[in-house]
Protein backbone atom coordinates (compact mmCIF):
# COMPACT_ATOMS: atom_id res chain seq x y z
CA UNK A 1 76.64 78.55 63.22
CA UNK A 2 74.90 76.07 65.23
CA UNK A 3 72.20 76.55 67.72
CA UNK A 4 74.84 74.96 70.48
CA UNK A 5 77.51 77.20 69.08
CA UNK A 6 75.59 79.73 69.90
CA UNK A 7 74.41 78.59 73.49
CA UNK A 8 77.76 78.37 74.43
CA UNK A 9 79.06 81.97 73.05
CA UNK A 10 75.66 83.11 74.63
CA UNK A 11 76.97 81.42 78.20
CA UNK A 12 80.13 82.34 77.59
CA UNK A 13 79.16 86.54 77.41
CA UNK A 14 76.47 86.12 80.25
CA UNK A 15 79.53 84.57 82.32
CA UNK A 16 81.73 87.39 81.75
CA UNK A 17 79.63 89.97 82.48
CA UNK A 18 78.14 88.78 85.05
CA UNK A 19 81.66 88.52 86.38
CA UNK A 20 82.51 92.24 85.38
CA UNK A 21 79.23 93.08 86.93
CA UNK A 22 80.16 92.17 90.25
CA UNK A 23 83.37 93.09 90.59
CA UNK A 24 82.29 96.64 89.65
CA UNK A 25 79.26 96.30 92.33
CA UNK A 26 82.28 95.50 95.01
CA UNK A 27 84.58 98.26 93.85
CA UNK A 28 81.87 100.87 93.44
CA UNK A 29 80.95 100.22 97.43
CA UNK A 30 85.08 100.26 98.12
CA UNK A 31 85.44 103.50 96.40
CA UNK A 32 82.22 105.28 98.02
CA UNK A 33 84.22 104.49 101.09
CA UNK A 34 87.92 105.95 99.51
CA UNK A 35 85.72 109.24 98.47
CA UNK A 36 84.25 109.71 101.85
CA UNK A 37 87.73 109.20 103.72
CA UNK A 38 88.55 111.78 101.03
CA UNK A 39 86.39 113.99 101.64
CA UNK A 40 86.14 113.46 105.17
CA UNK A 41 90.00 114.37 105.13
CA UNK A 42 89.41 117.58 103.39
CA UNK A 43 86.78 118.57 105.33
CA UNK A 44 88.90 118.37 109.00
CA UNK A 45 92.04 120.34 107.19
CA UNK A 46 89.50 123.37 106.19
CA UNK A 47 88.09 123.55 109.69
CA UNK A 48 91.40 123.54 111.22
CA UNK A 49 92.95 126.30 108.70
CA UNK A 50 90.20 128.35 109.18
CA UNK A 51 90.81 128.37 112.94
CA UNK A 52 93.00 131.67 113.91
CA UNK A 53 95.98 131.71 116.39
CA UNK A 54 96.15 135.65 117.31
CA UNK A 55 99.41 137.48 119.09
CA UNK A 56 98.62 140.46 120.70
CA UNK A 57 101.42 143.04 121.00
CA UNK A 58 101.91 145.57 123.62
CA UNK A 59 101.57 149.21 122.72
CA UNK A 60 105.00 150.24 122.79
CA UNK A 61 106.06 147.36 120.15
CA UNK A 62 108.66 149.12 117.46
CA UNK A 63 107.36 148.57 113.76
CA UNK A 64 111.11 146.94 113.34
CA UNK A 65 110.07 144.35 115.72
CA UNK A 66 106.77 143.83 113.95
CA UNK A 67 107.98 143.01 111.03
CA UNK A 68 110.26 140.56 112.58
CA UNK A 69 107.81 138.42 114.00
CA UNK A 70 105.86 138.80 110.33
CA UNK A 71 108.61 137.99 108.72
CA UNK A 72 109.66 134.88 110.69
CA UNK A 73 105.98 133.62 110.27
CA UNK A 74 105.83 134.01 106.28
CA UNK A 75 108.97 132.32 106.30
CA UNK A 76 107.94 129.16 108.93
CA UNK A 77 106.20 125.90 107.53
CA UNK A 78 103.29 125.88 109.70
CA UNK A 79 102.04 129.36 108.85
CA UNK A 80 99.40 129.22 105.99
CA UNK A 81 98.18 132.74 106.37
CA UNK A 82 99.49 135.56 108.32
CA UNK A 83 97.77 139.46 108.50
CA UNK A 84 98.41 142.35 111.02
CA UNK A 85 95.76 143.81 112.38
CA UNK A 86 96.12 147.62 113.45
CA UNK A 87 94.48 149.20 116.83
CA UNK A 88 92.65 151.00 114.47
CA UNK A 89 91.41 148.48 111.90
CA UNK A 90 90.98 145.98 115.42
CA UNK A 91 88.61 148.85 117.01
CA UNK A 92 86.79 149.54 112.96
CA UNK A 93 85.55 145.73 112.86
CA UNK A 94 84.80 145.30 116.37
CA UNK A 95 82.57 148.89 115.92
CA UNK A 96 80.62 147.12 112.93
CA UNK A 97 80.10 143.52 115.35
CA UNK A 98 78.76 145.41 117.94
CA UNK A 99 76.69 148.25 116.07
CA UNK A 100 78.56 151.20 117.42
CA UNK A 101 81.71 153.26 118.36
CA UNK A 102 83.11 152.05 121.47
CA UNK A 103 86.10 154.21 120.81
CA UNK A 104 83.61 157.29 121.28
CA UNK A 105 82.25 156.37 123.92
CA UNK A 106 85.28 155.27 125.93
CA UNK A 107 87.28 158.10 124.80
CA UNK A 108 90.44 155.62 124.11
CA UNK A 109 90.90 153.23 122.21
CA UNK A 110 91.52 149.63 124.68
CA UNK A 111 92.24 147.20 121.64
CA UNK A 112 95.76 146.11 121.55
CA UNK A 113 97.22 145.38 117.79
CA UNK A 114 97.78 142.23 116.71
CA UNK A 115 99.27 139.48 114.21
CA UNK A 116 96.33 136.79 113.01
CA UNK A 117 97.84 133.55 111.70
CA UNK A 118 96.44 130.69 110.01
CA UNK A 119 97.71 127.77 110.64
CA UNK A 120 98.31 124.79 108.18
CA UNK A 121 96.19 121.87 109.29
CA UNK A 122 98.86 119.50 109.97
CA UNK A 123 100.15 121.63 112.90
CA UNK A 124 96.64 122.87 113.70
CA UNK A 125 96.59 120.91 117.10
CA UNK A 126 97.04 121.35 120.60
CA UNK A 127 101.16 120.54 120.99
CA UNK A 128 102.00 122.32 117.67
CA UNK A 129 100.27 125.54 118.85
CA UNK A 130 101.38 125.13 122.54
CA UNK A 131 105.42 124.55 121.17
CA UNK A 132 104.55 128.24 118.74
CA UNK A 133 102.63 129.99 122.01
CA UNK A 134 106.06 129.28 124.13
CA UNK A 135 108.28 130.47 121.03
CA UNK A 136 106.32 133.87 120.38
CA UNK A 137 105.15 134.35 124.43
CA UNK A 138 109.00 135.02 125.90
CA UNK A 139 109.10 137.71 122.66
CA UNK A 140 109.54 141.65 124.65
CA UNK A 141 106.92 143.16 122.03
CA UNK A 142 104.28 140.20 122.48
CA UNK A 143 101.80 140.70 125.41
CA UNK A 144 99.15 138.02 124.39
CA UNK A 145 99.03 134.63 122.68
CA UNK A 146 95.29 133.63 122.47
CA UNK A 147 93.64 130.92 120.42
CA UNK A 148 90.07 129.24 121.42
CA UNK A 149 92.21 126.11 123.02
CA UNK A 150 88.70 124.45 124.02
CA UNK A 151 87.59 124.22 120.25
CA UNK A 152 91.15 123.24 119.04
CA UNK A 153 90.68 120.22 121.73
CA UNK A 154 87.27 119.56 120.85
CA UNK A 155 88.15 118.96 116.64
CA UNK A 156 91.24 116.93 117.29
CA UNK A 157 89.36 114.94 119.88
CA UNK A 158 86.61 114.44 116.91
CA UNK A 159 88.53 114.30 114.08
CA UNK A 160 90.81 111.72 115.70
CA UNK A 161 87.49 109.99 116.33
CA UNK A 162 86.03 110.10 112.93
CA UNK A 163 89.17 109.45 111.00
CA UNK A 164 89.47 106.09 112.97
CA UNK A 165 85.71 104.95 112.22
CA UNK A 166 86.60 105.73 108.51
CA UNK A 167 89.87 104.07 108.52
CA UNK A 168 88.50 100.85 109.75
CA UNK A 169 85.54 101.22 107.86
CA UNK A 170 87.86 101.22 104.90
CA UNK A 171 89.95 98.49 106.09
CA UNK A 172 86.70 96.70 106.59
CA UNK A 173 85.25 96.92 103.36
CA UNK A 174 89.08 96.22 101.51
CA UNK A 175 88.74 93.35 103.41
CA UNK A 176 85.19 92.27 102.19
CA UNK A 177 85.97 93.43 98.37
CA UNK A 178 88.98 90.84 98.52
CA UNK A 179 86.42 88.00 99.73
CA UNK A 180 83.86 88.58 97.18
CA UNK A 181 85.93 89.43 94.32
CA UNK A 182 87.85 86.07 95.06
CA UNK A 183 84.38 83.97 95.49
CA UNK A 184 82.93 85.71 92.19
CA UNK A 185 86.18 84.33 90.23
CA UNK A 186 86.20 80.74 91.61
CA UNK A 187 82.51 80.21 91.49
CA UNK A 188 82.70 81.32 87.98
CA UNK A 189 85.84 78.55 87.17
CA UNK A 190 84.03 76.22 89.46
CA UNK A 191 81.51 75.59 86.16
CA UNK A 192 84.89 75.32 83.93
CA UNK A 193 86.50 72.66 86.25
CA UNK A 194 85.96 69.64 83.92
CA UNK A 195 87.32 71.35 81.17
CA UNK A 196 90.29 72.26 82.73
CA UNK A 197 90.87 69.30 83.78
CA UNK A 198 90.36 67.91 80.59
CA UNK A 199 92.72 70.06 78.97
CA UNK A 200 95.40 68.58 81.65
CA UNK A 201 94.46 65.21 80.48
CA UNK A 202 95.28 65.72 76.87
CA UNK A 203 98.30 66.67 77.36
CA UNK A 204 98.35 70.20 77.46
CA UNK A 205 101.13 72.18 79.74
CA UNK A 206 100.16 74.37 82.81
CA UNK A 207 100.69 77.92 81.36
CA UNK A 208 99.00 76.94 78.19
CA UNK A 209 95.78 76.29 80.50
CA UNK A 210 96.40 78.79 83.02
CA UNK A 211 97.09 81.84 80.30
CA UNK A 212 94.19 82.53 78.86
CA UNK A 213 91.84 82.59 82.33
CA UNK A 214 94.86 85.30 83.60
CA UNK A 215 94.00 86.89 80.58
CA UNK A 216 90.36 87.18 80.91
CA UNK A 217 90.59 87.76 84.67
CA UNK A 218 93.15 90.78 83.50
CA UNK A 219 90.39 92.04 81.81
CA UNK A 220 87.47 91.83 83.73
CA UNK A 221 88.96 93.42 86.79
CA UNK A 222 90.51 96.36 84.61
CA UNK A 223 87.21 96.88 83.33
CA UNK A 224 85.36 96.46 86.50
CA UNK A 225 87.80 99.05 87.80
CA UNK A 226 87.34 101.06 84.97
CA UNK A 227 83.56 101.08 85.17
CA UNK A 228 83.64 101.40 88.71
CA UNK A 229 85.86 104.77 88.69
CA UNK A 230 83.50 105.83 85.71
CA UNK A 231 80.32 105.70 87.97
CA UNK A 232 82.00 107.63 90.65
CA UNK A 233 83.18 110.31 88.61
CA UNK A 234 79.48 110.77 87.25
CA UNK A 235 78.73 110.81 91.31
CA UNK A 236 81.23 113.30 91.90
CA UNK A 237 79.76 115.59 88.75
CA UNK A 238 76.56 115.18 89.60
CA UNK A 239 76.78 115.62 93.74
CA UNK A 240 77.39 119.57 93.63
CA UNK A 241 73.86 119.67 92.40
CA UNK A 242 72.24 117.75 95.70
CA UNK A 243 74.60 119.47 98.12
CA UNK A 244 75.59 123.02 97.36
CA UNK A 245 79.59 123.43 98.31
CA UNK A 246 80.60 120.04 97.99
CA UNK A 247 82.95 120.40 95.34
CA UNK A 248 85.17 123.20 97.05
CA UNK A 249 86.03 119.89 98.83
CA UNK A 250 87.15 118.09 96.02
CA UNK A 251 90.27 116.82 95.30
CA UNK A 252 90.91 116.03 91.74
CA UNK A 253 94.82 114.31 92.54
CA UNK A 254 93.27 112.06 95.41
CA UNK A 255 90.34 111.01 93.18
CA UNK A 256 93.03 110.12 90.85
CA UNK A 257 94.96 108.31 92.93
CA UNK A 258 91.37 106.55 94.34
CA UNK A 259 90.56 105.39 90.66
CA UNK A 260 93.96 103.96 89.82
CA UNK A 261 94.01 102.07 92.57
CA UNK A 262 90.62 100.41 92.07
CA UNK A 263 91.33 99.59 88.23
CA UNK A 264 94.81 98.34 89.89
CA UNK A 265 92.99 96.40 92.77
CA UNK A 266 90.56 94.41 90.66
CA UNK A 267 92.70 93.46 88.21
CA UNK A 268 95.58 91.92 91.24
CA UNK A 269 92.32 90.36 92.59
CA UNK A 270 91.31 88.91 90.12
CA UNK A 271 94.27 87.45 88.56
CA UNK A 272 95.27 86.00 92.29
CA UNK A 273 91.93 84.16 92.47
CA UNK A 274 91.94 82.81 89.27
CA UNK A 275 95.71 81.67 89.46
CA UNK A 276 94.86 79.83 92.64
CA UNK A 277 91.53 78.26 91.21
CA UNK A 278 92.80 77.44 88.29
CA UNK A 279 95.85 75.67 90.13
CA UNK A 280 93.12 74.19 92.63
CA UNK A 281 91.38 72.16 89.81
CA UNK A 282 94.57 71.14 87.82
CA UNK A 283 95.42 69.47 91.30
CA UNK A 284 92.68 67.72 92.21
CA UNK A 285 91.84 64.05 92.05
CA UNK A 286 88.84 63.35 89.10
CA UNK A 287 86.84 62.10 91.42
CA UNK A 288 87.22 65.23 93.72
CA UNK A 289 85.90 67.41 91.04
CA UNK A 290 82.46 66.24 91.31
């Protein structure tokens, strides 16, 4: 093999993985940003399910009517969690908050009895639980619906807030990826003009030339993907270690989802770029090429 030969097969792997390199570098940022909407996402639903909606029944409610309202709730969509909480157990647990027996001292026991629900996060906002307060409120054994409406308010108002900076952070960076992705291919064709141009000139048909960049574009975005999705997982294995907790927000069918989509994203990319460069040069004038 001669010393050119060589040059060129050494230019030739510095090219593409340089190439790889930075396609990887752009989907590594896009996917930080897909794991923090993630995340982010997770984060707001466990806040909100952890949030309780409590009905407070009157003293003279009949056990059949109890379990009527329990049994509608286990049966209802928005319910995630539902418990009934005796007089007793109610006046046992407030006892233990406070450091001692109320129920002693008063000589009766004031707590009502109640039903504590959890909602699911989707209808853990402020129309969803006012449309379930009017449903439960006209009921003849409920005296009470009570939730902490002010901190309900406060985390959709915020996680309305956040989810929109992520979003169009997202959208942002999708858009970005796209532009330097696309610059990466052409300016790498952009040194491979002439000879596609001399390729034209000898007489040699337009998928002929255009097939084997496709392929090598198909390639270096699957594996830029591929690497990309690789360094996050290591991220994601690694990140319980820095921040304690982290991974009870993880989850595994979104990540999946994330890293499909970037091996699927830089190989589109890429191919579109270096379809429409490689059609760029085959059109051109000679002279336009310098």
């Amino acid at each position: 093999m001669t010393d050119s030969t060589k040059n060129i097969i050494k230019k030739r792997a510095i090219s593409y993985f340089s190439a790889t390199a930075s396609i990887t570098l752009v989907l590594l940022i896009l996917g930080l940003i897909g794991l923090i909407l993630i995340q982010a996402t997770k984060l707001k639903n466990q806040i909100k399910e952890n949030m309780v909606l409590s009905i407070f029944l009157n003293e003279n409610a009949e056990q059949g009517s109890i379990d009527e309202i329990m049994a509608e709730l286990k049966k209802s969509n928005y319910c995630k969690s539902v418990s009934f909480i005796s007089k007793e157990t109610a006046a046992a647990e407030f006892s233990k908050e406070i450091g001692e027996d109320f129920v002693g001292f008063l000589g009766y026991n004031p707590l009502r009895p109640s039903v504590e629900i959890r909602l699911q996060a989707d209808f853990a906002n402020t129309v969803q639980i006012a449309e379930i307060k009017s449903k439960f409120i006209s009921n003849k054994s409920v005296a009470e619906v009570s939730y902490q409406q002010n901190i309900f308010e406060q985390i959709d108002a915020n996680s309305k807030t956040i989810m929109s900076i992520l979003i169009g952070l997202a959208v942002f960076f999708l858009f970005i990826s796209i532009a330097l992705i696309n610059s990466t291919v052409r300016l790498n064709l952009f040194a491979q003009r002439f000879l596609i141009r001399s390729m034209k000139l000898v007489g040699a048909t337009h998928g002929f030339i255009t097939k084997p960049y496709l392929v090598k574009a198909c390639f270096n975005g699957f594996y830029g993907g591929l690497t990309a999705s690789m360094l996050l997982s290591l991220l994601l294995f690694w990140l319980p270690n820095l921040v304690l907790g982290i991974d009870a927000l993880y989850d595994s069918a979104q990540h999946f989802v994330l890293f499909i989509f970037l091996v699927l994203f830089g190989v589109v990319i890429s191919l579109l770029s270096t379809w429409y460069s490689v059609n760029k040069y085959l059109k051109m004038k000679l002279e336009d090429l310098y």
